[in-house]
PDB file of N, CA and C in Angstrom:
ATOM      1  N   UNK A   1    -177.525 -71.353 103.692  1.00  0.00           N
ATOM      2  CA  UNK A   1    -176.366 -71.701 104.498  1.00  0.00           C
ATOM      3  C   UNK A   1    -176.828 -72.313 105.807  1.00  0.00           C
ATOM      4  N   UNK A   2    -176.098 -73.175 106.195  1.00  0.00           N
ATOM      5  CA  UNK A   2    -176.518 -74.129 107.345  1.00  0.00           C
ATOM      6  C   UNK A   2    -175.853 -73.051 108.552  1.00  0.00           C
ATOM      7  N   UNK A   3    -176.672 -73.309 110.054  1.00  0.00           N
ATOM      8  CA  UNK A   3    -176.216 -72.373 111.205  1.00  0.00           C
ATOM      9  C   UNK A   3    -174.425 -71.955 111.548  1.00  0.00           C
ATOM     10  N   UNK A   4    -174.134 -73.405 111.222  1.00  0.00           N
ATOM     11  CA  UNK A   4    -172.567 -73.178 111.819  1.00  0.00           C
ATOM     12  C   UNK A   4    -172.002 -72.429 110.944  1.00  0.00           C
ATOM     13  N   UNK A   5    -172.552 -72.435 109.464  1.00  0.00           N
ATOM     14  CA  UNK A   5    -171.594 -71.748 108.670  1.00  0.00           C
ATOM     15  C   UNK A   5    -171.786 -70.334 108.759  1.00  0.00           C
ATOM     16  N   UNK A   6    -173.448 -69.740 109.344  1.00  0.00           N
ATOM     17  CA  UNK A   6    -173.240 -68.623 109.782  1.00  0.00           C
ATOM     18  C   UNK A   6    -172.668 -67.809 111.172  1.00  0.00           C
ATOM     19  N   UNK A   7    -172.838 -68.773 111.581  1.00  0.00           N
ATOM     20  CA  UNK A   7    -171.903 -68.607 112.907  1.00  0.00           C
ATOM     21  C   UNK A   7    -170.340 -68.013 112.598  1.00  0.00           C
ATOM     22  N   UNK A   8    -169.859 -69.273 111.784  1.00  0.00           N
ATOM     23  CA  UNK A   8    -168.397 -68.940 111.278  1.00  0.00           C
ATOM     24  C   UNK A   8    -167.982 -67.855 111.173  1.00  0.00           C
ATOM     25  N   UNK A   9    -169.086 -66.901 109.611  1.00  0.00           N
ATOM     26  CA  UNK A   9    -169.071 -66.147 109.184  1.00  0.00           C
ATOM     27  C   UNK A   9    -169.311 -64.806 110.299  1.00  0.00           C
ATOM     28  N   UNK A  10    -169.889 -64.698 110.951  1.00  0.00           N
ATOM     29  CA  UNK A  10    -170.772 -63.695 112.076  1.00  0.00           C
ATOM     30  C   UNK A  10    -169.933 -63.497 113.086  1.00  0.00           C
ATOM     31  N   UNK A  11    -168.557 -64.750 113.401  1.00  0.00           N
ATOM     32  CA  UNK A  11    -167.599 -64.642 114.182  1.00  0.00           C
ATOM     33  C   UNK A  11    -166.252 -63.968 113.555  1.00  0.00           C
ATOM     34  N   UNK A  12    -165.896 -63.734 112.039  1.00  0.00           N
ATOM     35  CA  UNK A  12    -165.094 -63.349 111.712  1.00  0.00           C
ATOM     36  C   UNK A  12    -165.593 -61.866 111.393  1.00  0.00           C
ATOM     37  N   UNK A  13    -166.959 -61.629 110.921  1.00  0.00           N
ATOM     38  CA  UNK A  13    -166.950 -60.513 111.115  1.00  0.00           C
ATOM     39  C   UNK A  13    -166.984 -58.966 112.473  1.00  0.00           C
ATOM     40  N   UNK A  14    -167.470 -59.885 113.311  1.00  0.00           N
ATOM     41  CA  UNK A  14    -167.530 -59.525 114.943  1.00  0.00           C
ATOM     42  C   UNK A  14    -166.262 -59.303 115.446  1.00  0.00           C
ATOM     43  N   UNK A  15    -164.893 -60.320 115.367  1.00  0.00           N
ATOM     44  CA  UNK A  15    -163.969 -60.467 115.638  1.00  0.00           C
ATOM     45  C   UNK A  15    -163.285 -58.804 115.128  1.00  0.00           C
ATOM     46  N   UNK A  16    -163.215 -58.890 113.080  1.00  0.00           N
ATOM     47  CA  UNK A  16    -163.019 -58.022 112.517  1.00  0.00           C
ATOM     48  C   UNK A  16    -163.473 -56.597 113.018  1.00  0.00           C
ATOM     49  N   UNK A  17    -164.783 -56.448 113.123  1.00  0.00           N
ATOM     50  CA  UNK A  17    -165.153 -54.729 113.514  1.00  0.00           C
ATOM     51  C   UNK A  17    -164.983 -54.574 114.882  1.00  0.00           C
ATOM     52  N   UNK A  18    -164.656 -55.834 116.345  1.00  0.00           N
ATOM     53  CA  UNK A  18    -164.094 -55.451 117.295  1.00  0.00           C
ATOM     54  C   UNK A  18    -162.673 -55.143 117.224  1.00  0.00           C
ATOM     55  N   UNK A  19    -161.971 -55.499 116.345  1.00  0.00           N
ATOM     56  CA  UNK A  19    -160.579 -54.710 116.412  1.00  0.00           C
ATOM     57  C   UNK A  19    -160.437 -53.722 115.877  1.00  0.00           C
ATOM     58  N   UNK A  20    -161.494 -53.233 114.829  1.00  0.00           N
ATOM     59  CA  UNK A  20    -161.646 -51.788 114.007  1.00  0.00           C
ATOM     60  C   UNK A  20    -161.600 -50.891 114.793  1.00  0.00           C
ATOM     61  N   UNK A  21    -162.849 -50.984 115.952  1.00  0.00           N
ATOM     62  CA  UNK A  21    -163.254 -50.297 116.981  1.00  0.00           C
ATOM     63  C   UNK A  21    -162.351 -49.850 117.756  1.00  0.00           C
ATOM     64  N   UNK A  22    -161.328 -50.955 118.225  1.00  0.00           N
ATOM     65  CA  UNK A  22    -160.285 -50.594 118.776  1.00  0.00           C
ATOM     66  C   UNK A  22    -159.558 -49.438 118.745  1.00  0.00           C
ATOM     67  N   UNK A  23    -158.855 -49.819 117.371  1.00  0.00           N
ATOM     68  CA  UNK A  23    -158.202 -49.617 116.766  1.00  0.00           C
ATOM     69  C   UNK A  23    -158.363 -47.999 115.873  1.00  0.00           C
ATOM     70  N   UNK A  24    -159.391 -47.824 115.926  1.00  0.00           N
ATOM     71  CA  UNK A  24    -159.894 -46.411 115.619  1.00  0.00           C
ATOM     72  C   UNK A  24    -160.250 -45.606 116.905  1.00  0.00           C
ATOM     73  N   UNK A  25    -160.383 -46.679 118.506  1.00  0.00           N
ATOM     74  CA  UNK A  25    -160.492 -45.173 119.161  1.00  0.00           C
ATOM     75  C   UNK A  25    -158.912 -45.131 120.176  1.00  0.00           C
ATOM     76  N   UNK A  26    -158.275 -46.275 119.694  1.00  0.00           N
ATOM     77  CA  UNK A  26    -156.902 -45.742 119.768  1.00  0.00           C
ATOM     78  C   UNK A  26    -156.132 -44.803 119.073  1.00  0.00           C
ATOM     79  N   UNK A  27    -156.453 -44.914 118.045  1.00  0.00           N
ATOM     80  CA  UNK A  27    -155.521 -44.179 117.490  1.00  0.00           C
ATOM     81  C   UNK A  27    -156.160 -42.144 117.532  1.00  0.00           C
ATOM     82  N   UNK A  28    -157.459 -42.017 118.051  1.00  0.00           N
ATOM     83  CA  UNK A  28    -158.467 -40.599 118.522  1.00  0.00           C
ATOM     84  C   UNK A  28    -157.634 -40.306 119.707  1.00  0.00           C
ATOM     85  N   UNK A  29    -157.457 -41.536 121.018  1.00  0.00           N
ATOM     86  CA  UNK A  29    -156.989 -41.318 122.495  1.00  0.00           C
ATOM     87  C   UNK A  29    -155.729 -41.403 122.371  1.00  0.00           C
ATOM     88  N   UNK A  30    -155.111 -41.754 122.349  1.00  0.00           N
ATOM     89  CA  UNK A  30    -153.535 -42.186 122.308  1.00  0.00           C
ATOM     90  C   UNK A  30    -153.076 -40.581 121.848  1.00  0.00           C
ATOM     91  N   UNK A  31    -151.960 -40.207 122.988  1.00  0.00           N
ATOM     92  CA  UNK A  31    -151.214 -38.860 123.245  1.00  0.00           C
ATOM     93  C   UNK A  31    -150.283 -38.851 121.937  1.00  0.00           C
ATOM     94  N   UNK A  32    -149.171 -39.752 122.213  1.00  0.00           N
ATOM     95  CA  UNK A  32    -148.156 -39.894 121.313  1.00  0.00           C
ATOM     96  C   UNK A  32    -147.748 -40.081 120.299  1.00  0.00           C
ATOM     97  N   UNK A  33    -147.574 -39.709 119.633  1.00  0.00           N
ATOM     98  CA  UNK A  33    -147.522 -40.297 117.826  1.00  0.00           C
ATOM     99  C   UNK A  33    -146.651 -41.324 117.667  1.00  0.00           C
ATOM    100  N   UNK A  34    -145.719 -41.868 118.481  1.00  0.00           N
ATOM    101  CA  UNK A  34    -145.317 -43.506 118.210  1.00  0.00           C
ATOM    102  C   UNK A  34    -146.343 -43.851 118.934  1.00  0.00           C
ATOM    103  N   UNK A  35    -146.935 -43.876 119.788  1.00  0.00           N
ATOM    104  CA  UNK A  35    -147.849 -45.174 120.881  1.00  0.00           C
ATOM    105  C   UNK A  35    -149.015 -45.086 119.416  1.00  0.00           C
ATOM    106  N   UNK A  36    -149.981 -44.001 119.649  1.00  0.00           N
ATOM    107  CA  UNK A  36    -150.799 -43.596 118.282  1.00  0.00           C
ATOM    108  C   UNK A  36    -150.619 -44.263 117.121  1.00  0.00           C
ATOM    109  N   UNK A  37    -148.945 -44.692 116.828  1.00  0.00           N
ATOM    110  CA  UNK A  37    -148.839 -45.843 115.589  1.00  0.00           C
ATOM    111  C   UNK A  37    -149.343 -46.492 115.535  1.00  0.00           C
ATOM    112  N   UNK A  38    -149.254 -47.650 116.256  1.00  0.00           N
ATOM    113  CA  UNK A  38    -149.863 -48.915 116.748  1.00  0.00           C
ATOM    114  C   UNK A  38    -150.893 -49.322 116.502  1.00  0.00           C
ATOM    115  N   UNK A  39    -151.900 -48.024 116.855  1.00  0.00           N
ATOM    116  CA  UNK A  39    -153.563 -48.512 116.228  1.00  0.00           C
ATOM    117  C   UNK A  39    -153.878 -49.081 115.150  1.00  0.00           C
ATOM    118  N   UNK A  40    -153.361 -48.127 114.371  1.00  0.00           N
ATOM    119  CA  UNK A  40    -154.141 -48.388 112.470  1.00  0.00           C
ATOM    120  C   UNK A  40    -153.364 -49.651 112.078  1.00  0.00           C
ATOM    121  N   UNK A  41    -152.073 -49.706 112.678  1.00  0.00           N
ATOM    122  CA  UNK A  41    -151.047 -50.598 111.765  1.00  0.00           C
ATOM    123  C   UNK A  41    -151.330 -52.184 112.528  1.00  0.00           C
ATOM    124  N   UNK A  42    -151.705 -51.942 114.049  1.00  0.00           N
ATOM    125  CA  UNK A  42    -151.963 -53.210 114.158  1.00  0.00           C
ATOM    126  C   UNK A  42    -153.621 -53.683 114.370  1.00  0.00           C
ATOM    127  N   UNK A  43    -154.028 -53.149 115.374  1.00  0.00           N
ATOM    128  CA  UNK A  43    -155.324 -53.134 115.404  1.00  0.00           C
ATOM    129  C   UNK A  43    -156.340 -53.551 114.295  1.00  0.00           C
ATOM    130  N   UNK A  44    -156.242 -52.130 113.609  1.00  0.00           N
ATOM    131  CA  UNK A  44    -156.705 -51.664 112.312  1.00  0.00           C
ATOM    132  C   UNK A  44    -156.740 -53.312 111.492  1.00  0.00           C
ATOM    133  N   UNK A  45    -155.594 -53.260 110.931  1.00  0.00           N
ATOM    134  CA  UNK A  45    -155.372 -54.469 110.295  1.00  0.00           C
ATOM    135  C   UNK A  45    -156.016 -55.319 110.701  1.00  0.00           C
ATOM    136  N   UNK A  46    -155.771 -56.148 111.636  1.00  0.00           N
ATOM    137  CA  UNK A  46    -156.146 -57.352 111.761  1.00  0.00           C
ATOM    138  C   UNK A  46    -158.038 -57.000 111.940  1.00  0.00           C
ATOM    139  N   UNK A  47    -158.626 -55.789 111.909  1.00  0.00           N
ATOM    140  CA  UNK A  47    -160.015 -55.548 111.774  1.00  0.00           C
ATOM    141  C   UNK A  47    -160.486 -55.739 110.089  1.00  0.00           C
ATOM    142  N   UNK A  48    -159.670 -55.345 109.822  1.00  0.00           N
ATOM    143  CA  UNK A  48    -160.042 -55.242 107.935  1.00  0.00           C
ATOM    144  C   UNK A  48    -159.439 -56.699 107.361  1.00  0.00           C
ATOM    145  N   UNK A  49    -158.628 -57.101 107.734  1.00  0.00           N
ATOM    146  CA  UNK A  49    -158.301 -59.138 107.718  1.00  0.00           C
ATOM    147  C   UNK A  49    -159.512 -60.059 108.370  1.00  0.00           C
ATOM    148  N   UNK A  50    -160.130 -59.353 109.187  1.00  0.00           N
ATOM    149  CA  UNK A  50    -161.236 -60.132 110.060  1.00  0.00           C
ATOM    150  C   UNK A  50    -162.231 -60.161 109.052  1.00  0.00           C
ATOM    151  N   UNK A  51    -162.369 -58.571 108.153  1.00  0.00           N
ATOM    152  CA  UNK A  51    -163.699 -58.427 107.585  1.00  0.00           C
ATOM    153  C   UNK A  51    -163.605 -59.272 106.166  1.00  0.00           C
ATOM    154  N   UNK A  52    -162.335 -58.968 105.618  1.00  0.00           N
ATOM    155  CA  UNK A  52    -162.080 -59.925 104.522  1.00  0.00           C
ATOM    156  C   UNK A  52    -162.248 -61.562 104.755  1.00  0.00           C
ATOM    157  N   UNK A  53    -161.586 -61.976 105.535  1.00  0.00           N
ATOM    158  CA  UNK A  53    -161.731 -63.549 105.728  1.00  0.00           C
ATOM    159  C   UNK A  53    -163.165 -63.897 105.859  1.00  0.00           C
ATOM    160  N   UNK A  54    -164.162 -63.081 106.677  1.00  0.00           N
ATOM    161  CA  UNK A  54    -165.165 -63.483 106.507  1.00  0.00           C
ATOM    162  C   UNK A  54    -166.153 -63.136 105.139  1.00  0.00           C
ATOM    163  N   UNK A  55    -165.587 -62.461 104.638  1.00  0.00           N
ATOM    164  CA  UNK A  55    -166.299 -62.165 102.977  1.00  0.00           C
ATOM    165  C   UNK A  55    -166.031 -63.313 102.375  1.00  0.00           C
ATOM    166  N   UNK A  56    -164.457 -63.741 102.307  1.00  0.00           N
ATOM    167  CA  UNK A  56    -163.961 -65.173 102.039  1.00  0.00           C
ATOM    168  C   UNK A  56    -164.602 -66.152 102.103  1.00  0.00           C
ATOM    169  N   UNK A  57    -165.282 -66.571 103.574  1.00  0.00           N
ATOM    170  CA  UNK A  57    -165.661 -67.978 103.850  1.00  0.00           C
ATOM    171  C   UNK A  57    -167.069 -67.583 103.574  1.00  0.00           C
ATOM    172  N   UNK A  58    -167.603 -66.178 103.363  1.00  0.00           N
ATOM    173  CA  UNK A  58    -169.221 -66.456 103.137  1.00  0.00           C
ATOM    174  C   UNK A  58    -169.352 -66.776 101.920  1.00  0.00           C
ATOM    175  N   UNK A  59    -168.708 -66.132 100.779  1.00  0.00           N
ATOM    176  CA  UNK A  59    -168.678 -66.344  99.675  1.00  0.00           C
ATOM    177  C   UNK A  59    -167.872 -67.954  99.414  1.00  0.00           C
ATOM    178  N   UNK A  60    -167.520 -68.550 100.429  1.00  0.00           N
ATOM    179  CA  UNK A  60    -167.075 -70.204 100.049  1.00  0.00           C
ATOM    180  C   UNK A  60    -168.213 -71.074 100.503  1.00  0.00           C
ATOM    181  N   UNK A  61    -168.771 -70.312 101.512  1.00  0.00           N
ATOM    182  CA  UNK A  61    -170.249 -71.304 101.855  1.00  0.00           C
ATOM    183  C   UNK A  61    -171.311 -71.009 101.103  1.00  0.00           C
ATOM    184  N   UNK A  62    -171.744 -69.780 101.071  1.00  0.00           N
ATOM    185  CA  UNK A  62    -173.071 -69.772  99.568  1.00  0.00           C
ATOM    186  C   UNK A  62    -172.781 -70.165  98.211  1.00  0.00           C
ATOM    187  N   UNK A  63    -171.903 -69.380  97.737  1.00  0.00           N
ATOM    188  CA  UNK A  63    -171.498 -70.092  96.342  1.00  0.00           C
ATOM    189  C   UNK A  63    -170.626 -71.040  95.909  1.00  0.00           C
ATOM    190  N   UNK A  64    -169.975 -71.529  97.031  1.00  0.00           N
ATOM    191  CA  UNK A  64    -168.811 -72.594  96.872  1.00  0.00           C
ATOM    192  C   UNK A  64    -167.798 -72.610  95.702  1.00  0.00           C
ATOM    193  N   UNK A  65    -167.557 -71.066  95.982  1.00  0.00           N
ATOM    194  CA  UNK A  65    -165.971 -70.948  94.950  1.00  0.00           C
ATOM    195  C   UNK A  65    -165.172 -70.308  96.041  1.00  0.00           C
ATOM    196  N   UNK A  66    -164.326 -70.136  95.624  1.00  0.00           N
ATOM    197  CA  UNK A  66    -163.261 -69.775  96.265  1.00  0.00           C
ATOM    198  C   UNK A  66    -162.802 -68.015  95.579  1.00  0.00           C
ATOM    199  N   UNK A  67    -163.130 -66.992  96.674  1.00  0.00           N
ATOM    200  CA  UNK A  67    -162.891 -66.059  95.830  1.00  0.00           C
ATOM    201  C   UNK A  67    -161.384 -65.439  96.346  1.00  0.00           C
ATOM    202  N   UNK A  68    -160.388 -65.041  95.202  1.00  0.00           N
ATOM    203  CA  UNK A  68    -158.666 -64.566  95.254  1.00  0.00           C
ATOM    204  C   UNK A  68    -158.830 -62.982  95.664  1.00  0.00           C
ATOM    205  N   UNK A  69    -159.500 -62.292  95.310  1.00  0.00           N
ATOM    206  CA  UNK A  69    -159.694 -61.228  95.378  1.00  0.00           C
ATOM    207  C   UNK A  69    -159.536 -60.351  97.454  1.00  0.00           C
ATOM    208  N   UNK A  70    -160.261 -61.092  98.144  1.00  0.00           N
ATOM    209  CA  UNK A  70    -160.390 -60.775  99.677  1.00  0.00           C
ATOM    210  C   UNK A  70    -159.199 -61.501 100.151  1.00  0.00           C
ATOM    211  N   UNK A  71    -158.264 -62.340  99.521  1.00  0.00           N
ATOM    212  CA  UNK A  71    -157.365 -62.878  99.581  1.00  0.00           C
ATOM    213  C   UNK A  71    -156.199 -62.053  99.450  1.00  0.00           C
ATOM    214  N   UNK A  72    -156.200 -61.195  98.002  1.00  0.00           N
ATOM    215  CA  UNK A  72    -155.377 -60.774  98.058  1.00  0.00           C
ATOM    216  C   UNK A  72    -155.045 -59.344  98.370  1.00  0.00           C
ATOM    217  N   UNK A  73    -156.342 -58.153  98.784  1.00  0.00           N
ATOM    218  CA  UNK A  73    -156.495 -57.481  99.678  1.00  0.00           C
ATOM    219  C   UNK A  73    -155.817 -57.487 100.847  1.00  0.00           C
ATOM    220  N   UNK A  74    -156.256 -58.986 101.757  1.00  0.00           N
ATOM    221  CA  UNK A  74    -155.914 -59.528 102.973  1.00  0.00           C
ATOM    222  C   UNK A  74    -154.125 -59.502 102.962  1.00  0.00           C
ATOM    223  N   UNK A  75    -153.483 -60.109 101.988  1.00  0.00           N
ATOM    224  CA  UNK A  75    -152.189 -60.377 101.759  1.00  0.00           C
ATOM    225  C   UNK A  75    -151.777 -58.976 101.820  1.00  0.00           C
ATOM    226  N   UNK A  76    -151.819 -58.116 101.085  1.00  0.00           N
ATOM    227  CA  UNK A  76    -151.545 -56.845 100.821  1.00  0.00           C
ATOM    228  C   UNK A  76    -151.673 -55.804 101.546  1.00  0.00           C
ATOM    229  N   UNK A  77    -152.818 -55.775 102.386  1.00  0.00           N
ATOM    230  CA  UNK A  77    -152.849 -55.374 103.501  1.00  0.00           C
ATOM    231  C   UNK A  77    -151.785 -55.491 104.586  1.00  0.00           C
ATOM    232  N   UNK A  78    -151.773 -56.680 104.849  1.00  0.00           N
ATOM    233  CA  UNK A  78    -150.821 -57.384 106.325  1.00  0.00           C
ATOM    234  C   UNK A  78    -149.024 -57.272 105.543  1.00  0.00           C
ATOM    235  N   UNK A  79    -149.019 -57.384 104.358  1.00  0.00           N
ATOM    236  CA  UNK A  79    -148.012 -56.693 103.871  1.00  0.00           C
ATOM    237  C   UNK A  79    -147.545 -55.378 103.648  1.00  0.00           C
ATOM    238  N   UNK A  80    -148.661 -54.470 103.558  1.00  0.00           N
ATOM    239  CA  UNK A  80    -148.019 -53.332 103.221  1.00  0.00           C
ATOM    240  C   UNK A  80    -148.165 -52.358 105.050  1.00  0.00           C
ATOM    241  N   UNK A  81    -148.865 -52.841 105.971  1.00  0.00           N
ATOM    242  CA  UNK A  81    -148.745 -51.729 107.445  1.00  0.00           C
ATOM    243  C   UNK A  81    -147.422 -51.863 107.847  1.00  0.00           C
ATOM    244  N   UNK A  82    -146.948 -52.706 107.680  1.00  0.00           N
ATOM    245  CA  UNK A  82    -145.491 -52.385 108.873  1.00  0.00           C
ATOM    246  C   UNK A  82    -144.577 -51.718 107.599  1.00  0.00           C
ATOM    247  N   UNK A  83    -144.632 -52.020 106.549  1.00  0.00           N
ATOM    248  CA  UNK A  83    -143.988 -50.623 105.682  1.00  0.00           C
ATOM    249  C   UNK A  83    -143.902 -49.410 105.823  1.00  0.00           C
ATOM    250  N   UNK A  84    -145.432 -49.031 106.075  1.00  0.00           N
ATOM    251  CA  UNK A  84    -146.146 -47.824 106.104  1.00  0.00           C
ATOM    252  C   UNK A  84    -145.640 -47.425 107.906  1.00  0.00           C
ATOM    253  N   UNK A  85    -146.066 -48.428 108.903  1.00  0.00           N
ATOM    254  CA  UNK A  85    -145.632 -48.139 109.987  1.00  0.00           C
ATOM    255  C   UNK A  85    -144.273 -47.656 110.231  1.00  0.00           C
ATOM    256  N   UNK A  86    -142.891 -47.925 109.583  1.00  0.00           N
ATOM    257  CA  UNK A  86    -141.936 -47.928 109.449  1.00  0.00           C
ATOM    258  C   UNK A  86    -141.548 -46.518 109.139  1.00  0.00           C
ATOM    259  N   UNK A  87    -142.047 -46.561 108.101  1.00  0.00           N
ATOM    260  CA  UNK A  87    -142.012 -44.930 107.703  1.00  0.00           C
ATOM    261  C   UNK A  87    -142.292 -43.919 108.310  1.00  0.00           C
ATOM    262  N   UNK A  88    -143.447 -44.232 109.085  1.00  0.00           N
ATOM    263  CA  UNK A  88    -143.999 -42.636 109.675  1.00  0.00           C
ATOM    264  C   UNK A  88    -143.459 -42.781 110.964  1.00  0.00           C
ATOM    265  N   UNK A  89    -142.827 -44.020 111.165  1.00  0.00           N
ATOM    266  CA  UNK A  89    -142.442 -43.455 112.627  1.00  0.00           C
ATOM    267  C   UNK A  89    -140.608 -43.190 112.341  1.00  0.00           C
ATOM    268  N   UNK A  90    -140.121 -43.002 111.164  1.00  0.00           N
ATOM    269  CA  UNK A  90    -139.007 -42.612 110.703  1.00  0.00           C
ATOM    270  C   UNK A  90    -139.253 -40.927 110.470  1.00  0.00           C
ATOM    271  N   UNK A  91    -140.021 -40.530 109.973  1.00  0.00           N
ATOM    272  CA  UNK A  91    -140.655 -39.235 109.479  1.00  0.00           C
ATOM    273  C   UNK A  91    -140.515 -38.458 111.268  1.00  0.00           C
ATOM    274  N   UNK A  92    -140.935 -38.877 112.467  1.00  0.00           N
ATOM    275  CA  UNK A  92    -141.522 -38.379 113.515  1.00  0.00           C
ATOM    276  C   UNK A  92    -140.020 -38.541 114.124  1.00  0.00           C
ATOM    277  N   UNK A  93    -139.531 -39.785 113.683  1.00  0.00           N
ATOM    278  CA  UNK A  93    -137.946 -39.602 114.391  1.00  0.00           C
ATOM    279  C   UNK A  93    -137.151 -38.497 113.768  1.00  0.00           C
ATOM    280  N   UNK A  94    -137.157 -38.307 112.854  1.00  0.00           N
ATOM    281  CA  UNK A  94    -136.188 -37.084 111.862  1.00  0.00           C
ATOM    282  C   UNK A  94    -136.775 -35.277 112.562  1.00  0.00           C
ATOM    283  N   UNK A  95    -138.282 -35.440 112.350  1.00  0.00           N
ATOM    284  CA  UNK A  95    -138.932 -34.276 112.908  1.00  0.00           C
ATOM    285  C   UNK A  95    -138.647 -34.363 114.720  1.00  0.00           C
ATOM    286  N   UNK A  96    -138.678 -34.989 115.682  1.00  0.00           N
ATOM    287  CA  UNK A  96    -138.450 -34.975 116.919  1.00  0.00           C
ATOM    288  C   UNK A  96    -137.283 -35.554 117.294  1.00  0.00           C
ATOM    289  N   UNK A  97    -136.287 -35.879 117.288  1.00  0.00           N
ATOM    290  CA  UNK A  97    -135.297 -36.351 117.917  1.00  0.00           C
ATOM    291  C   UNK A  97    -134.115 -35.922 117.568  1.00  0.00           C
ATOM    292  N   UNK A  98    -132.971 -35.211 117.945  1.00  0.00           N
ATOM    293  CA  UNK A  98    -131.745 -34.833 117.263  1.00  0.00           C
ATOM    294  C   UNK A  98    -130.708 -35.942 117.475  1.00  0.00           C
ATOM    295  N   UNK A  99    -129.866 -36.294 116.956  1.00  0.00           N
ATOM    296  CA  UNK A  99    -128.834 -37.313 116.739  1.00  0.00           C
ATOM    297  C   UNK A  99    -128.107 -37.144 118.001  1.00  0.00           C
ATOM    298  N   UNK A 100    -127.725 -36.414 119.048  1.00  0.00           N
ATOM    299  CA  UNK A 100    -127.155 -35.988 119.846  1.00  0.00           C
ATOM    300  C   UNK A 100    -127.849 -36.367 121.433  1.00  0.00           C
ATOM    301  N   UNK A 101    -129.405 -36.620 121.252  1.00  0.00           N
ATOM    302  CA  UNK A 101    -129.929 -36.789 122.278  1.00  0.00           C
ATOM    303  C   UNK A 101    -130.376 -38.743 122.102  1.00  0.00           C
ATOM    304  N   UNK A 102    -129.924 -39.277 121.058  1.00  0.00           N
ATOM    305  CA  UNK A 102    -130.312 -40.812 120.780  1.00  0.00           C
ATOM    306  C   UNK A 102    -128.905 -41.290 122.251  1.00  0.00           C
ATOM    307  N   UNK A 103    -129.427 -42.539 122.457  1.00  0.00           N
ATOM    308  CA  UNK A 103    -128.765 -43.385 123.152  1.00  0.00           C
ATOM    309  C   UNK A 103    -127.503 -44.133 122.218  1.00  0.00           C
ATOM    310  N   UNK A 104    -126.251 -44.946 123.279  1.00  0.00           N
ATOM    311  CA  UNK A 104    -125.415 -44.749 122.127  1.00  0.00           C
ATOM    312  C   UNK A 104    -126.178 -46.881 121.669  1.00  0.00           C
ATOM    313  N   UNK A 105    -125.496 -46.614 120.339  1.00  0.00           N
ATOM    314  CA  UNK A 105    -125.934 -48.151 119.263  1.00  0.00           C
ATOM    315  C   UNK A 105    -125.678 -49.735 119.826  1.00  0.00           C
ATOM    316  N   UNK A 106    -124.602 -49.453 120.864  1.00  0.00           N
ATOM    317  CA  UNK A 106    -123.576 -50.663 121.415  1.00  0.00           C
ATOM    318  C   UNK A 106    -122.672 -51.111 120.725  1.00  0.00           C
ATOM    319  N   UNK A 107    -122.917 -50.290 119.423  1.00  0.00           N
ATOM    320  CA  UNK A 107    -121.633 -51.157 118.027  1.00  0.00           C
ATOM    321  C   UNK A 107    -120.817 -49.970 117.915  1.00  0.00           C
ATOM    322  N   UNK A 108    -119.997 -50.691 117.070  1.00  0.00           N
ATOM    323  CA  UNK A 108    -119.008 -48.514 115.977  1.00  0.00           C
ATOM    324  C   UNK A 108    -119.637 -48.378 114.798  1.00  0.00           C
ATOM    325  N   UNK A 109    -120.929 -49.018 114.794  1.00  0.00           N
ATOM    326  CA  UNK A 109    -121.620 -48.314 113.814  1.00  0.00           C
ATOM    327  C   UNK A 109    -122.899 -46.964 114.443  1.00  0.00           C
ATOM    328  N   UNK A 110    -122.634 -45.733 113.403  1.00  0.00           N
ATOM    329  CA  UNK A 110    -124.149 -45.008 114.664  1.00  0.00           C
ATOM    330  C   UNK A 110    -125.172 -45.322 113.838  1.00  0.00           C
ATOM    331  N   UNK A 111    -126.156 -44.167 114.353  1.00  0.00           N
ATOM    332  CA  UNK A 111    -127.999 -45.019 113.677  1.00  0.00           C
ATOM    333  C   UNK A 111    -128.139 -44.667 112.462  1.00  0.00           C
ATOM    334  N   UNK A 112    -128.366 -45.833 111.492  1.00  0.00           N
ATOM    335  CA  UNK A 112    -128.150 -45.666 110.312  1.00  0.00           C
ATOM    336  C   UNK A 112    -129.607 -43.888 110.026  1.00  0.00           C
ATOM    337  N   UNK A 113    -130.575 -44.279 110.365  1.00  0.00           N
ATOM    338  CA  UNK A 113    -131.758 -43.267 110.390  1.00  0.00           C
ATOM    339  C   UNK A 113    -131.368 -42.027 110.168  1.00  0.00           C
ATOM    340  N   UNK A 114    -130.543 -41.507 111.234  1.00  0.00           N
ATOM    341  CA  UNK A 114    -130.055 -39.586 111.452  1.00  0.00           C
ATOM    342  C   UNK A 114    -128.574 -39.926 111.452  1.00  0.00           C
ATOM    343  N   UNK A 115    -128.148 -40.264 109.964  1.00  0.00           N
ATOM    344  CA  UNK A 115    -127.090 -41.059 109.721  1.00  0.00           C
ATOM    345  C   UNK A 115    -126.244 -39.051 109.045  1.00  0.00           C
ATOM    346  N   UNK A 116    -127.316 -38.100 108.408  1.00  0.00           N
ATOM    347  CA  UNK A 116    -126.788 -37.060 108.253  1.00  0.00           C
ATOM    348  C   UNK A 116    -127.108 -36.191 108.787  1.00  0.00           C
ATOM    349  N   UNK A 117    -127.505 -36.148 109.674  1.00  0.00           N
ATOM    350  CA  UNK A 117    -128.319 -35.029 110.796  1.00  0.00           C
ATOM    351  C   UNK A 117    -127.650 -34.811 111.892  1.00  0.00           C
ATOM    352  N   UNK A 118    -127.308 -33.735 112.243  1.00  0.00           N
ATOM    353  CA  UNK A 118    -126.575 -32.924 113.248  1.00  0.00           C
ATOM    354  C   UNK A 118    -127.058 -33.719 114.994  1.00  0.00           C
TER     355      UNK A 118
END
């Protein structure tokens, strides 16, 4: 492989395990379990998208195929955290918050969430 292409490669992976890093000692420090979300789902991600893309382009510069596989990891990944994020910070709203202490919606609809909860 010629320099730039390791460069390329050495920058997506650098990029990748500096947001891992992050992203893992946020989510150790961080008090709150919504702020604490944030880490894995965003951080996180875009560390394990960093590490894939560059598996991607190394494996497009040494062997010059194109591999689907870190592709579709990558896809699946960045698709499935804000699912997952969604959820657990629904789980932490049901366990900490009573329907009575939420702010009001601005509509005549209330929050669909603690839609049966006292």
């Amino acid at each position: 492989m010629a320099l730039w292409q390791e460069i390329i490669v050495a920058a997506f992976l650098i990029i990748g395990g500096g947001f891992g890093l992050v992203g893992s000692f946020g989510l150790i420090k961080l008090a709150d379990p919504m702020a604490r979300l944030h880490a894995p789902t965003k951080a996180t991600t875009l560390g394990v998208g960093g590490v894939l893309i560059g598996s991607m382009v190394y494996q497009a510069f040494a062997d010059g195929t194109f591999s689907v596989h870190e592709l579709l990891i990558t896809l699946f990944l960045f698709l499935t955290a804000p699912v997952t994020a969604m959820l657990i910070s629904k789980v932490h709203l049901h366990q900490t918050i009573r329907k009575s202490e939420l702010p009001p919606t601005g509509t005549d609809r209330p929050w669909a969430t603690l839609d049966k909860q006292d």
